[in-house]
PDB file of N, CA and C in Angstrom:
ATOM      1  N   UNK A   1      60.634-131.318  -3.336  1.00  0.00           N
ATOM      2  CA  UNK A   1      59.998-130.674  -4.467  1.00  0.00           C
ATOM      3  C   UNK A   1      58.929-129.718  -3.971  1.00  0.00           C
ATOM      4  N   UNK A   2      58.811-128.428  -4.517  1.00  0.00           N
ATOM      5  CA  UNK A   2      57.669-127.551  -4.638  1.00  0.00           C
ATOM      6  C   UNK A   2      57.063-127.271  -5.583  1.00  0.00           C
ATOM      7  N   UNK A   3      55.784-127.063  -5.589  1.00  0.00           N
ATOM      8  CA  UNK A   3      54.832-126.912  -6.642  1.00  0.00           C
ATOM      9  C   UNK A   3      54.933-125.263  -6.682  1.00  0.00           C
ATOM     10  N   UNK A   4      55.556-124.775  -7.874  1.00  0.00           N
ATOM     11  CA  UNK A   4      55.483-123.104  -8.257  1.00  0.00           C
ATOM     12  C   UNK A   4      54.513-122.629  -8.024  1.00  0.00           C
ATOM     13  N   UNK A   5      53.412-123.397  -8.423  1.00  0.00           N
ATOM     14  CA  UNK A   5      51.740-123.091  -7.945  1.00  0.00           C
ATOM     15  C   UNK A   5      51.505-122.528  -6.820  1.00  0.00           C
ATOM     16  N   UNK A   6      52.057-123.262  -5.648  1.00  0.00           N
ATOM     17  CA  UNK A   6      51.774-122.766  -4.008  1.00  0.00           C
ATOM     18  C   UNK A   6      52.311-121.626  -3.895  1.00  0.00           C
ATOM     19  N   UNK A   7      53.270-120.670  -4.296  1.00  0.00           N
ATOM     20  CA  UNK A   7      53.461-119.488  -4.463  1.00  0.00           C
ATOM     21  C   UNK A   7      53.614-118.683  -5.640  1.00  0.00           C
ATOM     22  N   UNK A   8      53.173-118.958  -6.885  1.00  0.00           N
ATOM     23  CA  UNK A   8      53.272-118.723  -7.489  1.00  0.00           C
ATOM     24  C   UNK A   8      51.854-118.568  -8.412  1.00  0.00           C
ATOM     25  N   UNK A   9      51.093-117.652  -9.279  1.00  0.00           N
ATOM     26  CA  UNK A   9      50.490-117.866 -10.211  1.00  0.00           C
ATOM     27  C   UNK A   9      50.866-117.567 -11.257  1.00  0.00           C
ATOM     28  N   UNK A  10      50.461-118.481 -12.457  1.00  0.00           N
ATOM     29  CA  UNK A  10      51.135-118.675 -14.118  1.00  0.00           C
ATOM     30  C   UNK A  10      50.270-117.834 -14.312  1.00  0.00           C
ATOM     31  N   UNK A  11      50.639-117.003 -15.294  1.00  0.00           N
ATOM     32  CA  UNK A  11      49.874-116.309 -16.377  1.00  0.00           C
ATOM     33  C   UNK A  11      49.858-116.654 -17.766  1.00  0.00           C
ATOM     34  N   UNK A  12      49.914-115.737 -18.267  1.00  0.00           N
ATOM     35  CA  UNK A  12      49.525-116.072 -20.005  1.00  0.00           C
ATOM     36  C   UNK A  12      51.537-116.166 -19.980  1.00  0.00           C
ATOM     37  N   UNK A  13      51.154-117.084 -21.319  1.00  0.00           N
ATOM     38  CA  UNK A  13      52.881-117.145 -21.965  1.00  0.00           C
ATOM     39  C   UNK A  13      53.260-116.419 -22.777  1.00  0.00           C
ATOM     40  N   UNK A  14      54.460-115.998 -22.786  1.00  0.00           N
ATOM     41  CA  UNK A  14      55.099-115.104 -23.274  1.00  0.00           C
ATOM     42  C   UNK A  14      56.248-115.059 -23.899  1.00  0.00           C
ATOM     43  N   UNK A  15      56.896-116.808 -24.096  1.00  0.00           N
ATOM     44  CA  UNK A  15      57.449-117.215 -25.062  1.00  0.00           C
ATOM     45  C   UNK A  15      57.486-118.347 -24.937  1.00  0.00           C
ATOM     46  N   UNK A  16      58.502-119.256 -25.954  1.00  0.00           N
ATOM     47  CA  UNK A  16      58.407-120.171 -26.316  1.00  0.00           C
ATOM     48  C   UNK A  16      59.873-120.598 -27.052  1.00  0.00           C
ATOM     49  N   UNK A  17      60.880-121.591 -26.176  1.00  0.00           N
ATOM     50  CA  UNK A  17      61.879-122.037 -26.584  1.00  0.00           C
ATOM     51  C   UNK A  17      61.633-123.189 -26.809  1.00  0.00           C
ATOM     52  N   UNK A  18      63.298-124.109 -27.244  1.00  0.00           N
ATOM     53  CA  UNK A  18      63.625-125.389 -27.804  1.00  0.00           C
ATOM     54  C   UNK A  18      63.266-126.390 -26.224  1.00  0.00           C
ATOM     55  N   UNK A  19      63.293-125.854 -25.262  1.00  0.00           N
ATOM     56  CA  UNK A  19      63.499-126.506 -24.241  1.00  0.00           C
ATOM     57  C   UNK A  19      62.420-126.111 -23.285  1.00  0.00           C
ATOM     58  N   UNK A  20      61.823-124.729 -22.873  1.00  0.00           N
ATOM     59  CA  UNK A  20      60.978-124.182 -22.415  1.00  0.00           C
ATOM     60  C   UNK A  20      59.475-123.254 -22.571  1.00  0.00           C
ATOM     61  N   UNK A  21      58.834-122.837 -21.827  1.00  0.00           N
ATOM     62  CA  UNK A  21      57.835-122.184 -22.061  1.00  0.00           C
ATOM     63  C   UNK A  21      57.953-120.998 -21.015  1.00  0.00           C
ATOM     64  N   UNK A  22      58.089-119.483 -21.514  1.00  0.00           N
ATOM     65  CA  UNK A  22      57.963-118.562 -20.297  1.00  0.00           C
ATOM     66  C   UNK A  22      56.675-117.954 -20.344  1.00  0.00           C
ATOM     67  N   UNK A  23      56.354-117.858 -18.793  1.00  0.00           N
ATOM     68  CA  UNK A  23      55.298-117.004 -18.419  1.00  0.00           C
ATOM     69  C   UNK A  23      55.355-116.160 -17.575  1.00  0.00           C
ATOM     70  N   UNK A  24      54.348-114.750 -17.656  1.00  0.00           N
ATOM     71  CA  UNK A  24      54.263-113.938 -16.864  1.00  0.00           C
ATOM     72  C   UNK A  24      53.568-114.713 -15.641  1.00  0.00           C
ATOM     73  N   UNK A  25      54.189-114.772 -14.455  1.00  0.00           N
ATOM     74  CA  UNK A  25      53.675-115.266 -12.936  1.00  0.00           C
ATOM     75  C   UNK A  25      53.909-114.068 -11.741  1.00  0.00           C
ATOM     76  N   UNK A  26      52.781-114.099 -11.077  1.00  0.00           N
ATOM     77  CA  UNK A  26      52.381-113.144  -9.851  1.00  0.00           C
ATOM     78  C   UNK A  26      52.631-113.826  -8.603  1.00  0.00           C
ATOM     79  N   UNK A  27      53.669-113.358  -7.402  1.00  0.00           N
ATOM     80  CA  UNK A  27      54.528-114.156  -6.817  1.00  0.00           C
ATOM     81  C   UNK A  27      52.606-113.544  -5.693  1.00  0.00           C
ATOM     82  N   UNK A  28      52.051-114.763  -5.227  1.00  0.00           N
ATOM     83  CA  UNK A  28      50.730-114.722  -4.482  1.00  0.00           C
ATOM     84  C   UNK A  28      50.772-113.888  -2.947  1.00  0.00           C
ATOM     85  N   UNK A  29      52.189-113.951  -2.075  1.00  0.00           N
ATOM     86  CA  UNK A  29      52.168-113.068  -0.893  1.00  0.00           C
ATOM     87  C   UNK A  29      52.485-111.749  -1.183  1.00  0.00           C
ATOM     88  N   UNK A  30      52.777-111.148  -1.755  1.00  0.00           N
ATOM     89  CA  UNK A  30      53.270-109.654  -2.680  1.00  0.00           C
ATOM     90  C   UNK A  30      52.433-109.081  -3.717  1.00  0.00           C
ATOM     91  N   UNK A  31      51.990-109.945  -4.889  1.00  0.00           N
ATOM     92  CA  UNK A  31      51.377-109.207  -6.213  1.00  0.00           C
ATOM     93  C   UNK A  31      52.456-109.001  -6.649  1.00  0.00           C
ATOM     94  N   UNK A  32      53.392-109.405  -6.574  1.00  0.00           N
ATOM     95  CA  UNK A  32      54.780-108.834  -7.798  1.00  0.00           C
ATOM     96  C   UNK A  32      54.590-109.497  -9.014  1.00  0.00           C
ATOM     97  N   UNK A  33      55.349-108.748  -9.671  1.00  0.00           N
ATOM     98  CA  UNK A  33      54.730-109.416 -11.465  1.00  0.00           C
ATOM     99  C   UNK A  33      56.700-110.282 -11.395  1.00  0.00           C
ATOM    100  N   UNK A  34      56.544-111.727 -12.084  1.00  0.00           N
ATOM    101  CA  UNK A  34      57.960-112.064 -12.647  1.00  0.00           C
ATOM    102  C   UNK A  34      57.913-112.672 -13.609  1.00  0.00           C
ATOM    103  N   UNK A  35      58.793-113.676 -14.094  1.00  0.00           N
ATOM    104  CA  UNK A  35      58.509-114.289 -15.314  1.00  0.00           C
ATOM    105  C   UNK A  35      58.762-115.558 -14.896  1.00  0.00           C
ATOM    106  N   UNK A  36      58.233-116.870 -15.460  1.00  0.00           N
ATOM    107  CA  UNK A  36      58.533-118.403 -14.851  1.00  0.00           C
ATOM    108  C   UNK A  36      59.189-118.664 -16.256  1.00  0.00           C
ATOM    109  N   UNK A  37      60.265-119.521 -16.535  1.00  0.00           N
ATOM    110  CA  UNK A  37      60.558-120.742 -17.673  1.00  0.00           C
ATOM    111  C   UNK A  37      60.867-121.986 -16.821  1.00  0.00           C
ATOM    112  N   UNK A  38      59.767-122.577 -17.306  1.00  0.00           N
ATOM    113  CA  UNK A  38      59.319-123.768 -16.947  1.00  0.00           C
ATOM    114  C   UNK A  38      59.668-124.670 -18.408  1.00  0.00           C
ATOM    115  N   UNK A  39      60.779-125.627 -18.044  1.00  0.00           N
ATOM    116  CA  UNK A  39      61.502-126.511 -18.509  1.00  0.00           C
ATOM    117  C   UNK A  39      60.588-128.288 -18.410  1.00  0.00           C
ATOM    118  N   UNK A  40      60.145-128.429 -19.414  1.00  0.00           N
ATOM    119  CA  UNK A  40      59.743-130.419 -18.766  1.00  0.00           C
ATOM    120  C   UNK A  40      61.282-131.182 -18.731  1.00  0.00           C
ATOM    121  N   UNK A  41      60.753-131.576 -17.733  1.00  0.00           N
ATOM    122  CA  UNK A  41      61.703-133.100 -17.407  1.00  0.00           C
ATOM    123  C   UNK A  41      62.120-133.729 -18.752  1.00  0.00           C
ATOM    124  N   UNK A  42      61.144-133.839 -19.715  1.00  0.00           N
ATOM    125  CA  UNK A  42      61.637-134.908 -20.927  1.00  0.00           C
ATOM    126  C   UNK A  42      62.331-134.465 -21.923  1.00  0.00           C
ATOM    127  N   UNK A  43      62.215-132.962 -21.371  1.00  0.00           N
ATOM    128  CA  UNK A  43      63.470-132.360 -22.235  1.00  0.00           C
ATOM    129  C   UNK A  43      64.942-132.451 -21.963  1.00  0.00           C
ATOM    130  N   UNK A  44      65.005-132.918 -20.380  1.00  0.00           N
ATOM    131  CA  UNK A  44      66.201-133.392 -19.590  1.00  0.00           C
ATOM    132  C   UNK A  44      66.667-135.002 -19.922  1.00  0.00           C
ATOM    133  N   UNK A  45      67.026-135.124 -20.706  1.00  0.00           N
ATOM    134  CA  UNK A  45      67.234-136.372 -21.075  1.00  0.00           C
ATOM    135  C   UNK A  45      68.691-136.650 -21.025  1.00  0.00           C
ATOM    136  N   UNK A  46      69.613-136.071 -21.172  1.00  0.00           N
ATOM    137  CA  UNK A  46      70.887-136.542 -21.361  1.00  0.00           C
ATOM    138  C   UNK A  46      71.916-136.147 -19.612  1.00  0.00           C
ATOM    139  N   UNK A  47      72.979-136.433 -19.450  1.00  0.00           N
ATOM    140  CA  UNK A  47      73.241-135.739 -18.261  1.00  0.00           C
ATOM    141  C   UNK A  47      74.141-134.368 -18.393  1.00  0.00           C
ATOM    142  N   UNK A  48      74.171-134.052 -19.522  1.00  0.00           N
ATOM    143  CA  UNK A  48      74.517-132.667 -20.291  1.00  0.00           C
ATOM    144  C   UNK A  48      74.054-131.737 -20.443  1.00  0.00           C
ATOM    145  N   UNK A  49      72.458-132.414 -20.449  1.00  0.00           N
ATOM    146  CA  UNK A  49      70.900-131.501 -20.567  1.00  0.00           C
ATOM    147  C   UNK A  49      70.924-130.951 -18.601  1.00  0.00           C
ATOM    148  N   UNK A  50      70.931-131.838 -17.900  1.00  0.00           N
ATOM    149  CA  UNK A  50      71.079-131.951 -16.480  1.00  0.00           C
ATOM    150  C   UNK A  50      71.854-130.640 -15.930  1.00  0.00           C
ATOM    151  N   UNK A  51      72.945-130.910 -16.482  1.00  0.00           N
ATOM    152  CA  UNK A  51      74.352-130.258 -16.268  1.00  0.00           C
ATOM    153  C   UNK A  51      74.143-128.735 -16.776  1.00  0.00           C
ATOM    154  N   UNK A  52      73.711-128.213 -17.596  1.00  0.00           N
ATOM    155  CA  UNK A  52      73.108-127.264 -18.041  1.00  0.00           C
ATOM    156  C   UNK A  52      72.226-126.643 -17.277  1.00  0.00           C
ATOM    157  N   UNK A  53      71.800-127.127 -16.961  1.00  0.00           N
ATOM    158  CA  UNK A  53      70.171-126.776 -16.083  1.00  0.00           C
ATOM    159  C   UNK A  53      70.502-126.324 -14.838  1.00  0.00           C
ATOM    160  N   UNK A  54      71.576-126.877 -14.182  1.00  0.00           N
ATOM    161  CA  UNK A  54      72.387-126.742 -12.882  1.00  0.00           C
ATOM    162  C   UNK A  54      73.077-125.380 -13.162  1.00  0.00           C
ATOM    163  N   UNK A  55      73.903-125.533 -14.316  1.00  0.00           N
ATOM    164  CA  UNK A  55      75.300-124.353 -14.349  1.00  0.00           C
ATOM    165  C   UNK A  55      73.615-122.927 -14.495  1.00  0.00           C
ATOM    166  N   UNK A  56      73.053-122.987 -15.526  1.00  0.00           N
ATOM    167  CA  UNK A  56      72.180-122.067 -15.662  1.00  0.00           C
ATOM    168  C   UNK A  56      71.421-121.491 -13.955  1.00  0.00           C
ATOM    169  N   UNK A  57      71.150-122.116 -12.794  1.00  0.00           N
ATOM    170  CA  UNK A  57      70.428-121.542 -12.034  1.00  0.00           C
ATOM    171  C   UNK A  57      71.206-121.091 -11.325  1.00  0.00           C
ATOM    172  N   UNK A  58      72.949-121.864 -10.986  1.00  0.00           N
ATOM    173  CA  UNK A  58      74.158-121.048 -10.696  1.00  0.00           C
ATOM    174  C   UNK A  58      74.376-119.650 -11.056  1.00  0.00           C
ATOM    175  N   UNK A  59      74.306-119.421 -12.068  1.00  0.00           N
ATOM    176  CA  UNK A  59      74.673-118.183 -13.152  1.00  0.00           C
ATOM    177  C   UNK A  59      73.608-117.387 -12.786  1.00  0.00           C
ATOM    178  N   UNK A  60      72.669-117.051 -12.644  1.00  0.00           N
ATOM    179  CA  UNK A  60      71.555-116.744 -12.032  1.00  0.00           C
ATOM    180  C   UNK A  60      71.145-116.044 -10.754  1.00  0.00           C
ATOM    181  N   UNK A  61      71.856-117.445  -9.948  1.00  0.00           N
ATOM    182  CA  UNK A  61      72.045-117.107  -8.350  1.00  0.00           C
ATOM    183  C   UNK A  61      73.283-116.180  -8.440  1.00  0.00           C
ATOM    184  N   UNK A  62      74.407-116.311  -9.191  1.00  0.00           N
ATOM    185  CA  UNK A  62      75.549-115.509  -8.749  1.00  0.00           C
ATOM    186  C   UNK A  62      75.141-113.726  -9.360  1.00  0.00           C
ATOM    187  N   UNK A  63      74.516-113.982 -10.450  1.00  0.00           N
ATOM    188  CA  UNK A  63      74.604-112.468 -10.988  1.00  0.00           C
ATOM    189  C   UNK A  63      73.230-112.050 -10.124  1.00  0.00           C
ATOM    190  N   UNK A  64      72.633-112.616  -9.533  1.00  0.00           N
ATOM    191  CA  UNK A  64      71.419-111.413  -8.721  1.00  0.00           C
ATOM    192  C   UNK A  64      71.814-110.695  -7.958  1.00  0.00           C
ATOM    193  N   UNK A  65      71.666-109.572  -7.747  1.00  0.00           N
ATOM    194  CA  UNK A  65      72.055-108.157  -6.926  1.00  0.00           C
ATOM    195  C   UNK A  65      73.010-107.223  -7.491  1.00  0.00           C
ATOM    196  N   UNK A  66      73.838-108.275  -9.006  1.00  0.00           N
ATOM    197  CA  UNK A  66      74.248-106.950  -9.614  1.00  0.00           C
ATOM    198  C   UNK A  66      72.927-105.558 -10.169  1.00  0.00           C
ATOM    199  N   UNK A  67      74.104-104.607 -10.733  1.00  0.00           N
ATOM    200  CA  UNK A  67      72.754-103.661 -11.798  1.00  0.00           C
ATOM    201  C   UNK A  67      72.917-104.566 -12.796  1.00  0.00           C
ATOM    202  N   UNK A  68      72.258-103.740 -13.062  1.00  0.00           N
ATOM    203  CA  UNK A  68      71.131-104.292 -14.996  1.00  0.00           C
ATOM    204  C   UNK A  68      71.260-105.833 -15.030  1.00  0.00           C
ATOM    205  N   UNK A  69      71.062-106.746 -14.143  1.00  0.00           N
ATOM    206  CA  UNK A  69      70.525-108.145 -14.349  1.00  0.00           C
ATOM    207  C   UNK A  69      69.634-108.063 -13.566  1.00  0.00           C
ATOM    208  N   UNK A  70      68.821-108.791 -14.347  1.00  0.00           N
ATOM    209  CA  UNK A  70      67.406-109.240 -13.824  1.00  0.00           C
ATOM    210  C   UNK A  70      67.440-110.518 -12.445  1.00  0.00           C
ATOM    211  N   UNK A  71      66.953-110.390 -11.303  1.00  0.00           N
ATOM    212  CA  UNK A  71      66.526-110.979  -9.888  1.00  0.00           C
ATOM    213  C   UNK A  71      66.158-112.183 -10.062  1.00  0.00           C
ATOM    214  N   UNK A  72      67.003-113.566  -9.337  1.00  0.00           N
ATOM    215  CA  UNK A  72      66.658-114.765  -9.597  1.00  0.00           C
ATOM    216  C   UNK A  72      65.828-114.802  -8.370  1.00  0.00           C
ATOM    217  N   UNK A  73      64.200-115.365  -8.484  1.00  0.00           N
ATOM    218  CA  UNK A  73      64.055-115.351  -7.408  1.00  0.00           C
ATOM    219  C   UNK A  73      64.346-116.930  -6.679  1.00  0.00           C
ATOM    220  N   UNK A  74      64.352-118.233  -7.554  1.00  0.00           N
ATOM    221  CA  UNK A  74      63.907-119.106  -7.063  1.00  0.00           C
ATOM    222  C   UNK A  74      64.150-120.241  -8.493  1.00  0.00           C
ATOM    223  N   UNK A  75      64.409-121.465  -7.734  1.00  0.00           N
ATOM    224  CA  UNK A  75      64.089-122.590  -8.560  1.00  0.00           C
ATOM    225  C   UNK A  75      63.086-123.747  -8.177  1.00  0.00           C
ATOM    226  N   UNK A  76      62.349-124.218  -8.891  1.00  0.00           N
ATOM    227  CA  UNK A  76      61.203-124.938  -8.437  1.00  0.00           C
ATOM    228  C   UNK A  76      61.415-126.247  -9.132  1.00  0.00           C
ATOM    229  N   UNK A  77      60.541-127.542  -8.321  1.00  0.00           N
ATOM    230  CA  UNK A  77      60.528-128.692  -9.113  1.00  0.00           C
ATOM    231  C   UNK A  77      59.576-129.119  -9.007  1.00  0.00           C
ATOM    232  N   UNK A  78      58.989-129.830  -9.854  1.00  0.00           N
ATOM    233  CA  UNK A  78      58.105-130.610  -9.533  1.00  0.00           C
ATOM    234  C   UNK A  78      58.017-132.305 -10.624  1.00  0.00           C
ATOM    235  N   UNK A  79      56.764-132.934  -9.822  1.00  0.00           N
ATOM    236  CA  UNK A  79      57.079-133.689 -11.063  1.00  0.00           C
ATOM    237  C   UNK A  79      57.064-134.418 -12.684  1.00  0.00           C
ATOM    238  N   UNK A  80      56.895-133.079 -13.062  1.00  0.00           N
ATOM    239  CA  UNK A  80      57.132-133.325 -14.176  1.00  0.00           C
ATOM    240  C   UNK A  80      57.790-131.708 -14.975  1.00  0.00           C
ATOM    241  N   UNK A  81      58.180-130.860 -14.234  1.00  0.00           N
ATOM    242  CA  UNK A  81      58.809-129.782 -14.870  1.00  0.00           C
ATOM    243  C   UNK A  81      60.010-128.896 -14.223  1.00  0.00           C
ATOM    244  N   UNK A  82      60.679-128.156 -14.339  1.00  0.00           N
ATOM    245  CA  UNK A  82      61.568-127.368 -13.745  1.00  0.00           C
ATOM    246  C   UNK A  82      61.458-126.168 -13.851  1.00  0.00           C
ATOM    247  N   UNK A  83      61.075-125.021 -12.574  1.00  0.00           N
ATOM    248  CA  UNK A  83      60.483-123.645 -12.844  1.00  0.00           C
ATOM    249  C   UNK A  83      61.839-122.799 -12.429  1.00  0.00           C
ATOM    250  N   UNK A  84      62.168-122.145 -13.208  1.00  0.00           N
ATOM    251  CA  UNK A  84      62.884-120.789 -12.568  1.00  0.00           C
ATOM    252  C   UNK A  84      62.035-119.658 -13.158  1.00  0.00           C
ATOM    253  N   UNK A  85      62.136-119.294 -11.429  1.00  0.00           N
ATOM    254  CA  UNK A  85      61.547-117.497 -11.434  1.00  0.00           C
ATOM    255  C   UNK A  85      62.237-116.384 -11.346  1.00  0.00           C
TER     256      UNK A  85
END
């Protein structure tokens, strides 16, 4: 597990789903601006919820480096949330 924190700073939020919270985050060795959705664990409750969460950072990893999708940089854990940047 990594703490998003150690490379990462949260900013203000910038939305708000059934499952998550996104924020603007500043990747700390660069100054790059990205966005975090940070998922809690207790929203992972079923192994469907799980399964989801997996296929989603797949989908993610495969479409980065096309055009017009947005750059996965990373998935984070910790314990008590799930960050993709």
């Amino acid at each position: 597990m990594v703490d998003v924190t150690s490379l990462y700073t949260l900013d203000k939020e910038l939305g708000r789903g059934q499952f998550g919270v996104t924020y603007l985050c500043m990747e700390k060795s660069t100054g790059r601006k990205y966005t975090c959705k940070s998922v809690s664990k207790r929203k992972l409750v079923t192994k469907r919820d799980m399964e989801d969460m997996r296929r989603e950072v797949m989908i993610l990893q495969h479409l980065t480096g096309q055009p017009n999708i947005v750059e996965f940089k990373g998935a984070y854990e910790d314990k008590y949330s799930v960050h993709l940047v």
